[in-house]
PDB file of N, CA and C in Angstrom:
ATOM      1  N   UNK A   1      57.834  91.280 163.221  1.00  0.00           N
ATOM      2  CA  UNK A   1      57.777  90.500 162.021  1.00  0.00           C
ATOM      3  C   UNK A   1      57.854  91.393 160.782  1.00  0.00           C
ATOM      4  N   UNK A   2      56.991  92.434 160.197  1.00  0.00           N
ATOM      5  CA  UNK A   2      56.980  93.563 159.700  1.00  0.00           C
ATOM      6  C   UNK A   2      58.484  93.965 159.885  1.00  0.00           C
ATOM      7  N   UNK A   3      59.067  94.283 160.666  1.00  0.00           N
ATOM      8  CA  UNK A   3      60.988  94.907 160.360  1.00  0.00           C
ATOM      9  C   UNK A   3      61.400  93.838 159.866  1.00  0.00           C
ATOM     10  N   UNK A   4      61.195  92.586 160.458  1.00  0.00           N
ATOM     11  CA  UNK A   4      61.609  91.353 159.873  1.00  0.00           C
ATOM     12  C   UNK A   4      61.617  91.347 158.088  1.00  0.00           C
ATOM     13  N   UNK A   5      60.641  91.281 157.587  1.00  0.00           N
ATOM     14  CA  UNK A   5      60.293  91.374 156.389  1.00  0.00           C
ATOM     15  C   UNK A   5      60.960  92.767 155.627  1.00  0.00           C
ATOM     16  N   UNK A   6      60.797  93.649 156.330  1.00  0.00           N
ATOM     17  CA  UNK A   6      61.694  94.894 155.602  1.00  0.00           C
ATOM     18  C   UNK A   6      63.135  94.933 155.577  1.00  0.00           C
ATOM     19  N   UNK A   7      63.519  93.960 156.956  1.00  0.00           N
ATOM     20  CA  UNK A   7      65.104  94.028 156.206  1.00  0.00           C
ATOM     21  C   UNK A   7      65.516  92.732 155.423  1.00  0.00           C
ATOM     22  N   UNK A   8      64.857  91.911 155.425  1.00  0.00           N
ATOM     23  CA  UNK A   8      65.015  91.001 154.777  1.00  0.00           C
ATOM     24  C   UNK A   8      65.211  91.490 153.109  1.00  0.00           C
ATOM     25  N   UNK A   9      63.656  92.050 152.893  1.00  0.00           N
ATOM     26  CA  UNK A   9      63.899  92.950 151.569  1.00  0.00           C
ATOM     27  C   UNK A   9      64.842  93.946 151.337  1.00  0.00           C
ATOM     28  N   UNK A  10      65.241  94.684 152.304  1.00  0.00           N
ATOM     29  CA  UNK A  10      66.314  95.694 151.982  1.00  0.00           C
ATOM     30  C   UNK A  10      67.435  94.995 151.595  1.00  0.00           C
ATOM     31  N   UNK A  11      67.834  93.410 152.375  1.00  0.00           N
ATOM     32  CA  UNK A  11      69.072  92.883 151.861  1.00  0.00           C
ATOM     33  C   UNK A  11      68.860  92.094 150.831  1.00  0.00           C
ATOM     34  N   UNK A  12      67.797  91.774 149.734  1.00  0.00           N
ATOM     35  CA  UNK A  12      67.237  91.656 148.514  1.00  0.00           C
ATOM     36  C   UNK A  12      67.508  92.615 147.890  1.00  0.00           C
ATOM     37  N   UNK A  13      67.347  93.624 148.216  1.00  0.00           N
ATOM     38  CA  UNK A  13      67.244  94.694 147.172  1.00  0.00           C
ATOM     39  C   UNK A  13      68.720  95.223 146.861  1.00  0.00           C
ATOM     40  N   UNK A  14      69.761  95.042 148.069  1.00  0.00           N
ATOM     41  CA  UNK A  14      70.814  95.521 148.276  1.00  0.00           C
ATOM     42  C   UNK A  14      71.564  94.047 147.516  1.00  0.00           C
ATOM     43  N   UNK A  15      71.271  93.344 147.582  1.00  0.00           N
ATOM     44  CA  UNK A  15      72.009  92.102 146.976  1.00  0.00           C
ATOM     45  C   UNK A  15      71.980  91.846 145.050  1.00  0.00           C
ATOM     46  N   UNK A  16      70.421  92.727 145.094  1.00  0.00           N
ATOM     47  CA  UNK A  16      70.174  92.653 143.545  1.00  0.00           C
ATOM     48  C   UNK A  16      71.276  93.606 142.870  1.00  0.00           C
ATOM     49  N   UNK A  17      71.174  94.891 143.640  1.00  0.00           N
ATOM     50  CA  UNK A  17      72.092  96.389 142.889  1.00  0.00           C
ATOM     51  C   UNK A  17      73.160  95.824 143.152  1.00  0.00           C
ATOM     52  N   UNK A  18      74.019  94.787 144.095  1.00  0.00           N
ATOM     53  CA  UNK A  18      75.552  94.748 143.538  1.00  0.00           C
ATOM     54  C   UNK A  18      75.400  93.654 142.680  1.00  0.00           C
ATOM     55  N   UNK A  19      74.535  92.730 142.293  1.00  0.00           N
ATOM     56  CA  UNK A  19      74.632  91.500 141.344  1.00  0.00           C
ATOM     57  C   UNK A  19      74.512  92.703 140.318  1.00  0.00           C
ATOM     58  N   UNK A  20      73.528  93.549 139.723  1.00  0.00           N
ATOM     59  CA  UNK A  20      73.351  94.540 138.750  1.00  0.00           C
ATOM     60  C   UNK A  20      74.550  95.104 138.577  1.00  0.00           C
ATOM     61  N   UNK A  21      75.201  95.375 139.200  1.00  0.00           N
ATOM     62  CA  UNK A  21      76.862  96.583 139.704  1.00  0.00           C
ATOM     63  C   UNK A  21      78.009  95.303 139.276  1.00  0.00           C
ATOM     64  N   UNK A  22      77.485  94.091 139.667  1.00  0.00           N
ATOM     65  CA  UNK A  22      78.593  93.092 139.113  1.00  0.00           C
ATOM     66  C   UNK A  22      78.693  92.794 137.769  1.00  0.00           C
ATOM     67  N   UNK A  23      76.972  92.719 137.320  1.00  0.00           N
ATOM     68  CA  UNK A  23      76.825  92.482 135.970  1.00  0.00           C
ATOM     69  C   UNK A  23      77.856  93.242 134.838  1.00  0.00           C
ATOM     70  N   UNK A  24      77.217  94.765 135.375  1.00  0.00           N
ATOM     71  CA  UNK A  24      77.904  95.697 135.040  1.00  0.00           C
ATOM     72  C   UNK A  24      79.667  95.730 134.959  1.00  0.00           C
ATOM     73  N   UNK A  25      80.149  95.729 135.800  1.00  0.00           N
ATOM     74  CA  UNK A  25      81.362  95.268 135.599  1.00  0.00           C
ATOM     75  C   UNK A  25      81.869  94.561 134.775  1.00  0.00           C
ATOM     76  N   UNK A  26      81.336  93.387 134.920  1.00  0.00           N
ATOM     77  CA  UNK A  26      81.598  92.560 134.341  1.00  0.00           C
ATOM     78  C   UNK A  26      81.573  92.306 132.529  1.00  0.00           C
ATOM     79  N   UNK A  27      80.317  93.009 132.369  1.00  0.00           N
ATOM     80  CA  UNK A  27      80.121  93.656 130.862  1.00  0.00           C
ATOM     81  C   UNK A  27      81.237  94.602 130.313  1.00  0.00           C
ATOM     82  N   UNK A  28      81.497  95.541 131.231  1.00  0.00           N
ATOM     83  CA  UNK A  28      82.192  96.302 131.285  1.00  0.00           C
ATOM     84  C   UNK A  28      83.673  96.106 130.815  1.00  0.00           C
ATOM     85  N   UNK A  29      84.177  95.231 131.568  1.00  0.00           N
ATOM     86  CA  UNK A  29      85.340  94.243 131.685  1.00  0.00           C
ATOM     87  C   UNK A  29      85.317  93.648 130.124  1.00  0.00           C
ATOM     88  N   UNK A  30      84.428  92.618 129.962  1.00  0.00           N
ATOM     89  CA  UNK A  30      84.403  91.827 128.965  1.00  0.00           C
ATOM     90  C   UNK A  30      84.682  92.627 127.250  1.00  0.00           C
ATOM     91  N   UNK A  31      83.992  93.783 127.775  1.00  0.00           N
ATOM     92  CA  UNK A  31      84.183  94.466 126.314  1.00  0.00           C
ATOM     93  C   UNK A  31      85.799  95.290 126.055  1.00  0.00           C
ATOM     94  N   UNK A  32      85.911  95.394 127.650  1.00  0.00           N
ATOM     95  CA  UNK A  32      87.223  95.947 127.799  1.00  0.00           C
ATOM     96  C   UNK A  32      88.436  94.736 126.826  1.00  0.00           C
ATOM     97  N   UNK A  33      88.306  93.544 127.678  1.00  0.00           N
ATOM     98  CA  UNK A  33      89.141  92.047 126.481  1.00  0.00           C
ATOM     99  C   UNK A  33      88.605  92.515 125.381  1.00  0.00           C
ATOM    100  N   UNK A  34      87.996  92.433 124.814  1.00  0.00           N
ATOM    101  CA  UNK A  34      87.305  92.253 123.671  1.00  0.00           C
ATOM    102  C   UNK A  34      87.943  93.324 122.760  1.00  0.00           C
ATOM    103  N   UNK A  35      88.022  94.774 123.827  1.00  0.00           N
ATOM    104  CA  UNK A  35      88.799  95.788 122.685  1.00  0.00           C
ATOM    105  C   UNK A  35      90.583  95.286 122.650  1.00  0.00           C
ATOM    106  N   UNK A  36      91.324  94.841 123.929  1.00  0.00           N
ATOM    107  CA  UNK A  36      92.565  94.558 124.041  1.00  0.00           C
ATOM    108  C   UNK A  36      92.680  93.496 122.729  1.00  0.00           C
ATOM    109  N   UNK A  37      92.037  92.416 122.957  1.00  0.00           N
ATOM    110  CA  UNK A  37      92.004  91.252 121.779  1.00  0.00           C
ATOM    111  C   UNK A  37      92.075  91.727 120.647  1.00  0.00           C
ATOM    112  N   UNK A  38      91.224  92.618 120.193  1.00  0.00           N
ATOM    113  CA  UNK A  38      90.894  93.264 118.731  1.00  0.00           C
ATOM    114  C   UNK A  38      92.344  94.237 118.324  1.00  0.00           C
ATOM    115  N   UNK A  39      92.817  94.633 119.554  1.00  0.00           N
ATOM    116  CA  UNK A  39      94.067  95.837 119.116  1.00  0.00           C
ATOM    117  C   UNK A  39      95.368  94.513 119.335  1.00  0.00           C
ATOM    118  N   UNK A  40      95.608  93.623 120.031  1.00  0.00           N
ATOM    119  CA  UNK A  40      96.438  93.252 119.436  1.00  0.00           C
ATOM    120  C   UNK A  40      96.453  92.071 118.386  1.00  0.00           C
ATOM    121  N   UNK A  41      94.881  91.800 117.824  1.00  0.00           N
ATOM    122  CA  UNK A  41      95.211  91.039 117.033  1.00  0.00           C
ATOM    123  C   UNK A  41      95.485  92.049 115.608  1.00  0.00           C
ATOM    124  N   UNK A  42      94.896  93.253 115.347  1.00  0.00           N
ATOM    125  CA  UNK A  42      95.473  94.259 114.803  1.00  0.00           C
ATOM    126  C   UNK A  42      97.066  94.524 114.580  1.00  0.00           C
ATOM    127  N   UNK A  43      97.471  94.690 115.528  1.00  0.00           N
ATOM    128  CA  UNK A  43      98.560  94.661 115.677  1.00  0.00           C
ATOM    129  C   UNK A  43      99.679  93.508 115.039  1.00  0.00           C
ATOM    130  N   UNK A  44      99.270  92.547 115.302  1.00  0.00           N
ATOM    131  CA  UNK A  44      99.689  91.174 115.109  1.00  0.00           C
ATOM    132  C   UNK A  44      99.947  91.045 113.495  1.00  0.00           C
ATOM    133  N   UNK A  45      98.634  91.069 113.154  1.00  0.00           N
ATOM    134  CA  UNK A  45      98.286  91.462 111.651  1.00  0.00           C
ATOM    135  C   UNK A  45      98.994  92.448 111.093  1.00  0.00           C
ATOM    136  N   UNK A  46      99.543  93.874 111.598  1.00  0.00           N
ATOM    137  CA  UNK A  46     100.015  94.670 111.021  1.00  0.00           C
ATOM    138  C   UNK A  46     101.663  94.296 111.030  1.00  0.00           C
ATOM    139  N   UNK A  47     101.949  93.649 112.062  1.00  0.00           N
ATOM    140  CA  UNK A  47     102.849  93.041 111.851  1.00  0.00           C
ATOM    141  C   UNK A  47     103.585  91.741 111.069  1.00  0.00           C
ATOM    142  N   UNK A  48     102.862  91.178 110.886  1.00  0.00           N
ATOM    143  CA  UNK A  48     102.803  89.961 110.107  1.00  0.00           C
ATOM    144  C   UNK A  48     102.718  90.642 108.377  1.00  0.00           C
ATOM    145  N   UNK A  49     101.782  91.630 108.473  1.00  0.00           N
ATOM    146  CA  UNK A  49     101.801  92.513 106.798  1.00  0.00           C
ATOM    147  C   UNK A  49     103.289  92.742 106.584  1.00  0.00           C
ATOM    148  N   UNK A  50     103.921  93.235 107.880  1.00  0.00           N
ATOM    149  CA  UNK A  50     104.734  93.919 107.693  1.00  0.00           C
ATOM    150  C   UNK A  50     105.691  93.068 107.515  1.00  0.00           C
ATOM    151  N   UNK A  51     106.589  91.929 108.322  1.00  0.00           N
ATOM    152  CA  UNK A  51     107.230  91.023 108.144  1.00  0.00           C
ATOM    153  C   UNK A  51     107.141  89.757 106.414  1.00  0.00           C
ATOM    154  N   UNK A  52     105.503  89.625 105.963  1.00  0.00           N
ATOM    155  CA  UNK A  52     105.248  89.517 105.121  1.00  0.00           C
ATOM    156  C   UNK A  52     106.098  90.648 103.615  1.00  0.00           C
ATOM    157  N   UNK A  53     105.729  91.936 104.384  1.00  0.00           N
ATOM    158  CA  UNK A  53     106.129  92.669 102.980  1.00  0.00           C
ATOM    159  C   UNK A  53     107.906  92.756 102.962  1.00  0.00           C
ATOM    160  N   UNK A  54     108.482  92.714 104.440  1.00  0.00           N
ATOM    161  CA  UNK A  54     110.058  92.253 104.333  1.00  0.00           C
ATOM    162  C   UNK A  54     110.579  91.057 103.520  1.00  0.00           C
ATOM    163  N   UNK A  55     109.317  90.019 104.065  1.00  0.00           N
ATOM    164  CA  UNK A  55     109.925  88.507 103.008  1.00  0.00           C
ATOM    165  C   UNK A  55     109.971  88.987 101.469  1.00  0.00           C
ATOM    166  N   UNK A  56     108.759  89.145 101.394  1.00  0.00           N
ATOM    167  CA  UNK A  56     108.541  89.820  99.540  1.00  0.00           C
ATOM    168  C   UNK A  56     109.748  90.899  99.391  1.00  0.00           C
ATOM    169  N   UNK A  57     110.252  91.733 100.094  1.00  0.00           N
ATOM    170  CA  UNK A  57     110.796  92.628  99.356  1.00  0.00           C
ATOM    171  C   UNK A  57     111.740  92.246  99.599  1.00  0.00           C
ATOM    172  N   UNK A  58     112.697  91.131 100.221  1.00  0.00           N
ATOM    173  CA  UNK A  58     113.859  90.358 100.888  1.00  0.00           C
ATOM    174  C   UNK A  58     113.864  89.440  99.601  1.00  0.00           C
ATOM    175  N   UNK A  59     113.236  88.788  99.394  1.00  0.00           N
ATOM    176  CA  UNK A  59     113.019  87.835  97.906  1.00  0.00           C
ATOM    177  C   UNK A  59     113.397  88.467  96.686  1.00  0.00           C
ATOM    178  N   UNK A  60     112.580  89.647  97.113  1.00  0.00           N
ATOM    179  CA  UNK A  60     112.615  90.723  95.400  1.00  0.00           C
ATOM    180  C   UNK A  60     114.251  90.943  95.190  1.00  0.00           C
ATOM    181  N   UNK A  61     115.076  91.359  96.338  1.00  0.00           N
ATOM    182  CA  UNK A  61     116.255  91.597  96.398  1.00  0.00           C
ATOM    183  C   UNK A  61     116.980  90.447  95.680  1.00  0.00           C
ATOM    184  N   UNK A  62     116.667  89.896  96.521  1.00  0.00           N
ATOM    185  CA  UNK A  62     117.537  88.640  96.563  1.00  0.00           C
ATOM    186  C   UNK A  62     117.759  87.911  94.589  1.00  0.00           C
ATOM    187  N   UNK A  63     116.545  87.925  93.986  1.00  0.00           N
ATOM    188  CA  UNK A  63     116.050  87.498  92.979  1.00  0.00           C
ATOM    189  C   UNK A  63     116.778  88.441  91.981  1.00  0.00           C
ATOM    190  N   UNK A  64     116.491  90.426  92.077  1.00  0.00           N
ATOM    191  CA  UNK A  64     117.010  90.909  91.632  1.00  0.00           C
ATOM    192  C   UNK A  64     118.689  90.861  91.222  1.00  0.00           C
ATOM    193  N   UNK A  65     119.357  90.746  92.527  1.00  0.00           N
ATOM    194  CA  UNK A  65     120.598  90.473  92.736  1.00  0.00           C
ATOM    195  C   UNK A  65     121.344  89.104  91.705  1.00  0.00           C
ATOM    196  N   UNK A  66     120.495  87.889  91.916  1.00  0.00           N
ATOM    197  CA  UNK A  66     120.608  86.913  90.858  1.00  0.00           C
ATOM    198  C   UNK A  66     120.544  87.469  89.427  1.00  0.00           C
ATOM    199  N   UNK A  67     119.683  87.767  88.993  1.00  0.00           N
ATOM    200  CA  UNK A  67     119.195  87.958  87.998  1.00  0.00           C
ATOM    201  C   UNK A  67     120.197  88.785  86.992  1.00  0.00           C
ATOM    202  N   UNK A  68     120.759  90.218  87.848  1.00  0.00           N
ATOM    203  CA  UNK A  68     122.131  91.162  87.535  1.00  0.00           C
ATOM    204  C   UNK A  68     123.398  90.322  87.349  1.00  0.00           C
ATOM    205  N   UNK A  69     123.230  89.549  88.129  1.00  0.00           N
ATOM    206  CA  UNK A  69     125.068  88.579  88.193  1.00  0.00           C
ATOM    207  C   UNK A  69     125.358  87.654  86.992  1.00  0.00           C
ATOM    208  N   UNK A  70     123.346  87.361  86.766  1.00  0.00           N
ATOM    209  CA  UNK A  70     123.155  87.079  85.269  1.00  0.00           C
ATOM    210  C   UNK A  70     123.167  87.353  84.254  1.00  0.00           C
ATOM    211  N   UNK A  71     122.763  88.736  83.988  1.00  0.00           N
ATOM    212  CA  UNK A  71     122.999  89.692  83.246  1.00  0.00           C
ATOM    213  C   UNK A  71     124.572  90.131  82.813  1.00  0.00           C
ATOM    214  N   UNK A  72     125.096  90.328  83.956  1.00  0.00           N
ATOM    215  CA  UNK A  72     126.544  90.654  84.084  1.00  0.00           C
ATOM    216  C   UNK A  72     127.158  89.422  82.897  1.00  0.00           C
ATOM    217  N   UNK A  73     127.085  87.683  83.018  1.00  0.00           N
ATOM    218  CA  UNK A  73     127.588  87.546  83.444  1.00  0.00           C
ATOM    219  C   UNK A  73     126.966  86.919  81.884  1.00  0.00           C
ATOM    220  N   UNK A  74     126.277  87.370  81.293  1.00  0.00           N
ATOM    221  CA  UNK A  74     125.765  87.175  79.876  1.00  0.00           C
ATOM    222  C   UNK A  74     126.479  88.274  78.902  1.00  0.00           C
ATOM    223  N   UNK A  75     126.487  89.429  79.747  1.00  0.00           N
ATOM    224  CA  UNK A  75     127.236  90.498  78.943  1.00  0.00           C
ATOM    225  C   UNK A  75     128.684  90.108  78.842  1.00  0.00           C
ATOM    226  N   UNK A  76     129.637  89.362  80.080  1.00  0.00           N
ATOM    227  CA  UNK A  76     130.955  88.670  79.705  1.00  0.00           C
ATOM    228  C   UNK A  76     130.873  88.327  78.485  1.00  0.00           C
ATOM    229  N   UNK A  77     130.426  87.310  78.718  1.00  0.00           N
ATOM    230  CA  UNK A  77     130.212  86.028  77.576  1.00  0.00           C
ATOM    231  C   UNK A  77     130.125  86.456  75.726  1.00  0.00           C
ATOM    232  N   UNK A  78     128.885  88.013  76.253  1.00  0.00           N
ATOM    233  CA  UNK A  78     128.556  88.142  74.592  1.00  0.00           C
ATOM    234  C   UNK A  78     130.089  88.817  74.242  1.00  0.00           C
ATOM    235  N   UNK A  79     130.992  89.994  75.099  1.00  0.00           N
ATOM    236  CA  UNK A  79     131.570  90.643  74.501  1.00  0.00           C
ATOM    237  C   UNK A  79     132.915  89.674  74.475  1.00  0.00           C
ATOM    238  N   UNK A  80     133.186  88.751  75.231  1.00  0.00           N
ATOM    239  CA  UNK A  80     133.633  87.778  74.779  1.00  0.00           C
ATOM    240  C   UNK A  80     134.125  86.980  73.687  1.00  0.00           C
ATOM    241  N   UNK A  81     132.696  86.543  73.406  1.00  0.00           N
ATOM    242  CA  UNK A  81     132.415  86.265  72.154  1.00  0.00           C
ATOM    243  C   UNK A  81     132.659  87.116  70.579  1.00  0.00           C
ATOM    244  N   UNK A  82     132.372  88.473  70.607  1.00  0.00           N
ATOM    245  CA  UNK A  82     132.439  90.212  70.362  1.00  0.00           C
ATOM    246  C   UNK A  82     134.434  88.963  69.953  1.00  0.00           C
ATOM    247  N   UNK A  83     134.643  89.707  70.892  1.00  0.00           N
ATOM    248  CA  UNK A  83     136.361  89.745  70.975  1.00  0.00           C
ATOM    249  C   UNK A  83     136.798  88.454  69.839  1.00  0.00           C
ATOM    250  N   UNK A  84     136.110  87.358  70.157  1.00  0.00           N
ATOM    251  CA  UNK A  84     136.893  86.339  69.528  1.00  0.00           C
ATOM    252  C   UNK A  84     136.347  86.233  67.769  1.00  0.00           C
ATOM    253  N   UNK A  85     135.059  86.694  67.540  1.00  0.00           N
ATOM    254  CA  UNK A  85     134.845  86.881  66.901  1.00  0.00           C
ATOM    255  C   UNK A  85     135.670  88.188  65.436  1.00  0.00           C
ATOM    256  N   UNK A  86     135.981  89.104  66.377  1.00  0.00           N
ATOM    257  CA  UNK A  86     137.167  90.330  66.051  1.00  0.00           C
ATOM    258  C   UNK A  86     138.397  89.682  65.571  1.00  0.00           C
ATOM    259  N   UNK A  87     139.052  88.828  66.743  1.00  0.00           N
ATOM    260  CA  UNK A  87     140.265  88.157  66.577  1.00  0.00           C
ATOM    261  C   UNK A  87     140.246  87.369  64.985  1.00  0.00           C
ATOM    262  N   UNK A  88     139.045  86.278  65.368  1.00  0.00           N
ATOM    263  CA  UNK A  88     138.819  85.403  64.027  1.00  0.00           C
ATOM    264  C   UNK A  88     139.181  86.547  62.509  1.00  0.00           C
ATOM    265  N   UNK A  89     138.559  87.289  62.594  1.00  0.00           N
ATOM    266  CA  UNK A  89     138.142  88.213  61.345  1.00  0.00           C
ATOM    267  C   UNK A  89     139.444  88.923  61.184  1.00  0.00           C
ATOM    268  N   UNK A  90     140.253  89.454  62.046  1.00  0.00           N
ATOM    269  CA  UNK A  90     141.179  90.090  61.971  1.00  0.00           C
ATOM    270  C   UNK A  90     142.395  88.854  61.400  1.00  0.00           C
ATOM    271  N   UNK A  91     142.491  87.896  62.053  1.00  0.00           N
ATOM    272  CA  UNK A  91     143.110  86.433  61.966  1.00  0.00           C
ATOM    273  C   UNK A  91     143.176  86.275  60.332  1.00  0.00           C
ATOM    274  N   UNK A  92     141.726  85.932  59.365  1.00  0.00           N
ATOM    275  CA  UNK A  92     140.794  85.700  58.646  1.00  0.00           C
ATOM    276  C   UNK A  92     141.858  86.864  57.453  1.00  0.00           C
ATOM    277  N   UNK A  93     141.869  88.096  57.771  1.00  0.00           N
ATOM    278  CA  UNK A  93     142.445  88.687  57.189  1.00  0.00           C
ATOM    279  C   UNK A  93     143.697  89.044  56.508  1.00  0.00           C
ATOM    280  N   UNK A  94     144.008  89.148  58.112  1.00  0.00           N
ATOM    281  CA  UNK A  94     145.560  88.655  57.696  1.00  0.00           C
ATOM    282  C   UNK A  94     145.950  87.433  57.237  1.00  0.00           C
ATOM    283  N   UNK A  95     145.487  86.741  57.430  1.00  0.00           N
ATOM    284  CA  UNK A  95     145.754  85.144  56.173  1.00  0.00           C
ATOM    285  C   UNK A  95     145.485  85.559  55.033  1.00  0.00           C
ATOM    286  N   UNK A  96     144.189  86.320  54.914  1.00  0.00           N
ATOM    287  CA  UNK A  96     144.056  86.732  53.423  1.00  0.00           C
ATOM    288  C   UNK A  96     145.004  87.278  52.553  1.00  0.00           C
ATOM    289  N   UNK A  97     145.592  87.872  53.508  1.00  0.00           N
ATOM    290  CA  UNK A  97     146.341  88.853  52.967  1.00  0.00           C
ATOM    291  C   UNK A  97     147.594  88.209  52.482  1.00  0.00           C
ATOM    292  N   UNK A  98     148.138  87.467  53.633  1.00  0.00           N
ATOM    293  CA  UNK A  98     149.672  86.934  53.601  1.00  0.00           C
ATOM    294  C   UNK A  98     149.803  85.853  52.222  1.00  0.00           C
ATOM    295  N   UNK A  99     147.927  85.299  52.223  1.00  0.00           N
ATOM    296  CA  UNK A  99     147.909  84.263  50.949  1.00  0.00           C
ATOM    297  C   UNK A  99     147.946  85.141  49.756  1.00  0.00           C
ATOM    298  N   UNK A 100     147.872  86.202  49.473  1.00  0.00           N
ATOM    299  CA  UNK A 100     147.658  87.068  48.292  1.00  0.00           C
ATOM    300  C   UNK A 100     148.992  87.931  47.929  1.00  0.00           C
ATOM    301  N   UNK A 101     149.781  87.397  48.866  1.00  0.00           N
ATOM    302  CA  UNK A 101     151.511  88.156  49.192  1.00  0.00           C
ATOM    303  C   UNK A 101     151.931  87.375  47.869  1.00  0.00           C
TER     304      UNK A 101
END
């Protein structure tokens, strides 16, 4: 009865250290996800910054690009204007002139 009782406890005791050894693991494990989760939500994030700072600087382009064709396309117009203004005056003149003939 006495061996009885001692192995009974030995397979108590032996049942506790792998539940302890599982625990362990298992803690083990869990923090292990826990770091994978954290690096690729890192990741994720650094990517998303990054795709984020492509949109913004894809926009900036894009906006810039408008903005020049506008510019451009204001500078036509003024020297354009420049020109016809020249013509008029030069025009303006020579009438003056031809009326004073």
């Amino acid at each position: 009865m006495q061996q009885r009782e001692t192995d009974e406890w030995a397979k108590q005791v032996e049942q506790e250290r792998k539940m302890e050894a599982l625990e362990h693991l298992f803690s083990k494990t869990k923090r292990s996800q826990e770091n994978v989760l954290s690096l690729f939500q890192e990741a994720w994030q650094g990517s998303q910054s990054e795709q984020r700072l492509g949109l913004i600087e894809e926009t900036m382009t894009e906006e810039w690009q408008k903005r020049k064709k506008q510019m451009y396309a204001i500078d036509d117009q003024v020297k354009e204007a420049r020109r016809q203004y020249q013509r008029a005056k030069f025009a303006s003149k020579g009438a003056g002139t031809h009326a004073t003939d």
